[in-house]
C-alpha atoms as a PDB file:
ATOM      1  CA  UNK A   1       0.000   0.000   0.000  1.00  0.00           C
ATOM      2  CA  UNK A   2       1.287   3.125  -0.905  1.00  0.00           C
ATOM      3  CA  UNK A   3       1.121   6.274   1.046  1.00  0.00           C
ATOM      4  CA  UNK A   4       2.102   8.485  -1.422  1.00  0.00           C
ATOM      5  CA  UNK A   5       3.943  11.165   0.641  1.00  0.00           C
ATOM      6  CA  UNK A   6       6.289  10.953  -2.067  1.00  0.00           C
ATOM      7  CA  UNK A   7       6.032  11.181  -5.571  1.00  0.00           C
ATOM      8  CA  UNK A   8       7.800  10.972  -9.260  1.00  0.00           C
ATOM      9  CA  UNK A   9       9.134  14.696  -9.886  1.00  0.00           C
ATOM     10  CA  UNK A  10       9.695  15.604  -6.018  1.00  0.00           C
ATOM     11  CA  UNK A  11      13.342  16.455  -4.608  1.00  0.00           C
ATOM     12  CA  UNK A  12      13.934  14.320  -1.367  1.00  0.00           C
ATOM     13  CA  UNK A  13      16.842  14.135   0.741  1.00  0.00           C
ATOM     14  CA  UNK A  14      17.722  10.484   2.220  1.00  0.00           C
ATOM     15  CA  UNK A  15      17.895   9.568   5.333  1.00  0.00           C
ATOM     16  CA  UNK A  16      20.039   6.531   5.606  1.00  0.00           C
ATOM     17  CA  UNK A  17      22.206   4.100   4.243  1.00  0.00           C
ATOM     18  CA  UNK A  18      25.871   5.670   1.749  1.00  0.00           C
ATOM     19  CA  UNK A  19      23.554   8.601   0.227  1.00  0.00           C
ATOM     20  CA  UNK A  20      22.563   9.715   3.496  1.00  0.00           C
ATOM     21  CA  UNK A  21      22.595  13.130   3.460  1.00  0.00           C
ATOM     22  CA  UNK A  22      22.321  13.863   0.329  1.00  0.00           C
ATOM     23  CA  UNK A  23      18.790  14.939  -2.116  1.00  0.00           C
ATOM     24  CA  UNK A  24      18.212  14.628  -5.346  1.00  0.00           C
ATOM     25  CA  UNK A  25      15.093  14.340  -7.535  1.00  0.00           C
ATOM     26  CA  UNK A  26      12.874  11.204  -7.937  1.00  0.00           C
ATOM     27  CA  UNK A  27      12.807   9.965 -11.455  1.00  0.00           C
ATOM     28  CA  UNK A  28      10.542   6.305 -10.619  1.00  0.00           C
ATOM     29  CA  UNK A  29       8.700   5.159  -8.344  1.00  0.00           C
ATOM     30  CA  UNK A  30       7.172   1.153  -7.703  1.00  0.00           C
ATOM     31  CA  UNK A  31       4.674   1.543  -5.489  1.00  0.00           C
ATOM     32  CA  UNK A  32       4.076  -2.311  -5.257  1.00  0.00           C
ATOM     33  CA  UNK A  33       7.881  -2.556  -3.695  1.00  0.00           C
ATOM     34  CA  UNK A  34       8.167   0.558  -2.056  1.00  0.00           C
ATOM     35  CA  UNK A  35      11.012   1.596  -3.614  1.00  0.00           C
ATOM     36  CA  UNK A  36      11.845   4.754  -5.516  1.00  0.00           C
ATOM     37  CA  UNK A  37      14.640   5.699  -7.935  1.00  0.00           C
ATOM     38  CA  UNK A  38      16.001   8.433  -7.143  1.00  0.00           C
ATOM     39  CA  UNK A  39      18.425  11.051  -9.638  1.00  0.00           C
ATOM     40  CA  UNK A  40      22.140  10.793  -7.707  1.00  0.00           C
ATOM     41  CA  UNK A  41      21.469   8.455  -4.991  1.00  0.00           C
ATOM     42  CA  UNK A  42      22.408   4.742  -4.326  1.00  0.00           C
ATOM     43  CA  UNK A  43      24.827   4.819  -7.308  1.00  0.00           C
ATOM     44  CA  UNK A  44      26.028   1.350  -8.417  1.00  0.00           C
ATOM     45  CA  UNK A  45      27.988   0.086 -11.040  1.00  0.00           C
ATOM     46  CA  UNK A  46      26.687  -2.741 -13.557  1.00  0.00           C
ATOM     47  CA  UNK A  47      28.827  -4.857 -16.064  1.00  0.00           C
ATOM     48  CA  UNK A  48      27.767  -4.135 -19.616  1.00  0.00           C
ATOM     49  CA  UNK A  49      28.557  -6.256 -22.155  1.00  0.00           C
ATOM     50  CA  UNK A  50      29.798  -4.492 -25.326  1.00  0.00           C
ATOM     51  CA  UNK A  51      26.554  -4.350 -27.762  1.00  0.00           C
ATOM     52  CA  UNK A  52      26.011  -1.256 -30.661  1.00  0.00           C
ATOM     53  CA  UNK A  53      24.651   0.449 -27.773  1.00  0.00           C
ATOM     54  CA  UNK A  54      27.553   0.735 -25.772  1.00  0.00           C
ATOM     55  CA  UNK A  55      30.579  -0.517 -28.287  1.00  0.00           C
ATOM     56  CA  UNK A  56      33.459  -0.166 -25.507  1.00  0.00           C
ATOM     57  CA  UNK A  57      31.271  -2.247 -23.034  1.00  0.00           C
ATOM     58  CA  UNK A  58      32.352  -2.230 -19.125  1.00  0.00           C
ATOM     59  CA  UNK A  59      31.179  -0.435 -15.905  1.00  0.00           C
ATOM     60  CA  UNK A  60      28.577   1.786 -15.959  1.00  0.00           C
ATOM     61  CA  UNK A  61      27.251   4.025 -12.667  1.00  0.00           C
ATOM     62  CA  UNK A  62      23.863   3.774 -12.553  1.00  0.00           C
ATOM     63  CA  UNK A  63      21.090   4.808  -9.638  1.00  0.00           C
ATOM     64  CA  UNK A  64      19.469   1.827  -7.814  1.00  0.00           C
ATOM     65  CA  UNK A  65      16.258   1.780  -6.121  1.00  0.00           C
ATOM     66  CA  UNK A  66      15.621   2.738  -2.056  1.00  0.00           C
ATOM     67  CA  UNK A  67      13.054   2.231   0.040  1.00  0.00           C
ATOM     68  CA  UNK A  68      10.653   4.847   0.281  1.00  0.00           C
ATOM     69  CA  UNK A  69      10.872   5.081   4.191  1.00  0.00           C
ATOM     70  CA  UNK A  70      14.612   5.835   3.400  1.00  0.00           C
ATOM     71  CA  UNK A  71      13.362   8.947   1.855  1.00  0.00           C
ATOM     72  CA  UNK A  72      11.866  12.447   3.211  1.00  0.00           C
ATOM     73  CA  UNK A  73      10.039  15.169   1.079  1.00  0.00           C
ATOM     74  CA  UNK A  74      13.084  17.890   1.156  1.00  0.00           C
ATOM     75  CA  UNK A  75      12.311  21.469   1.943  1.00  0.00           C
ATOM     76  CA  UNK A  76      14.305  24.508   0.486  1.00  0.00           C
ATOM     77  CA  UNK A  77      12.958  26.875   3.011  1.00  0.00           C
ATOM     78  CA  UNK A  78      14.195  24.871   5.708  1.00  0.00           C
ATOM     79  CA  UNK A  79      17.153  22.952   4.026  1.00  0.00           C
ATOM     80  CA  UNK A  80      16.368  19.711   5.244  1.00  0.00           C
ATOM     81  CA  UNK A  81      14.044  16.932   5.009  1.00  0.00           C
ATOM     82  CA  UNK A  82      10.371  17.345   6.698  1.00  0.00           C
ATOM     83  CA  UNK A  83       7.466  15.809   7.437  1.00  0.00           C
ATOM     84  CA  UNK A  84       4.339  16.252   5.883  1.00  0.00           C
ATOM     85  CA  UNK A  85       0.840  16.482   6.787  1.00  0.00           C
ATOM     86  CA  UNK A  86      -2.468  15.730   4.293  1.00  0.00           C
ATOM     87  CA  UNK A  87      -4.854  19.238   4.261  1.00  0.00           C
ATOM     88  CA  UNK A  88      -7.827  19.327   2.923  1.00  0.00           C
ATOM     89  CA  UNK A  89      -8.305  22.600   0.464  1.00  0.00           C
ATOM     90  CA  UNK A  90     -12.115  22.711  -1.240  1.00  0.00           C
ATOM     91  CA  UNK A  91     -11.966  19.442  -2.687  1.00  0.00           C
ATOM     92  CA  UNK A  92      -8.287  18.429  -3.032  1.00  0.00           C
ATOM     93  CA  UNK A  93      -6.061  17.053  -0.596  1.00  0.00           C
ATOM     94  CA  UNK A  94      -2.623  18.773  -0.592  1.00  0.00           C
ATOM     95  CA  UNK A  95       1.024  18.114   1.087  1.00  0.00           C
ATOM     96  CA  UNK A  96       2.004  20.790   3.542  1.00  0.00           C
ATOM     97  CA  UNK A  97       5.189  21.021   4.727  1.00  0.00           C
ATOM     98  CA  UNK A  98       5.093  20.667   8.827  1.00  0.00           C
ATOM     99  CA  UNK A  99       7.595  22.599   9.326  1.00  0.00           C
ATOM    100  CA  UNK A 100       6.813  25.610   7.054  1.00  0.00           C
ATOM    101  CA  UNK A 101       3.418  24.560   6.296  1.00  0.00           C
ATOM    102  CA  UNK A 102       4.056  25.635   2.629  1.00  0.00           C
ATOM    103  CA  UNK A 103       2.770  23.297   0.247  1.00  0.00           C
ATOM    104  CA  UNK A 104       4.545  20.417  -1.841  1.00  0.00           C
ATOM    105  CA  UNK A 105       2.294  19.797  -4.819  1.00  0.00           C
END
């Protein structure tokens, strides 16, 4: 089940794990694993073998999947990552920043 306080297009900053400190923007997400890709984090490197593609073949950096509860929403206000809250505006529900209470979406 996802809880969607994160979604594709959204900057987040992780929490743990090598890329801990460090944000970047979400480019997938699988909501059926939990896990999001994210644009600079949880670089690792995978064997190609040479194809037209890639004609000189060998490593290539690429990001992998985390786990969503890795991940915070990231605030540039506040420099950090934050919690969110759900508010209800006429009839859409929208992501506040707690700690600013300015809005995500």
């Amino acid at each position: 089940m996802s809880i969607a306080r994160i979604k594709k297009g959204d900057t987040v900053y992780c929490t743990t794990g090598e890329s801990a400190g460090l944000k970047g923007k979400v480019l997938k997400i699988n909501t059926e694993k939990n896990v999001a890709v994210v644009e600079g984090l949880n670089m690792v490197k995978k064997a190609m073998r040479p194809s037209e593609a890639y004609p000189q073949g060998g490593f290539l950096e690429r990001e992998a999947p985390i786990h969503l509860s890795n991940l915070m929403p990231y605030d540039a206000d506040v420099k950090k990552g934050v919690r969110i809250r759900r508010v209800r505006e006429g009839d859409k529900c929208v992501r506040k920043s707690q700690a600013t209470g300015k809005s995500l979406d």
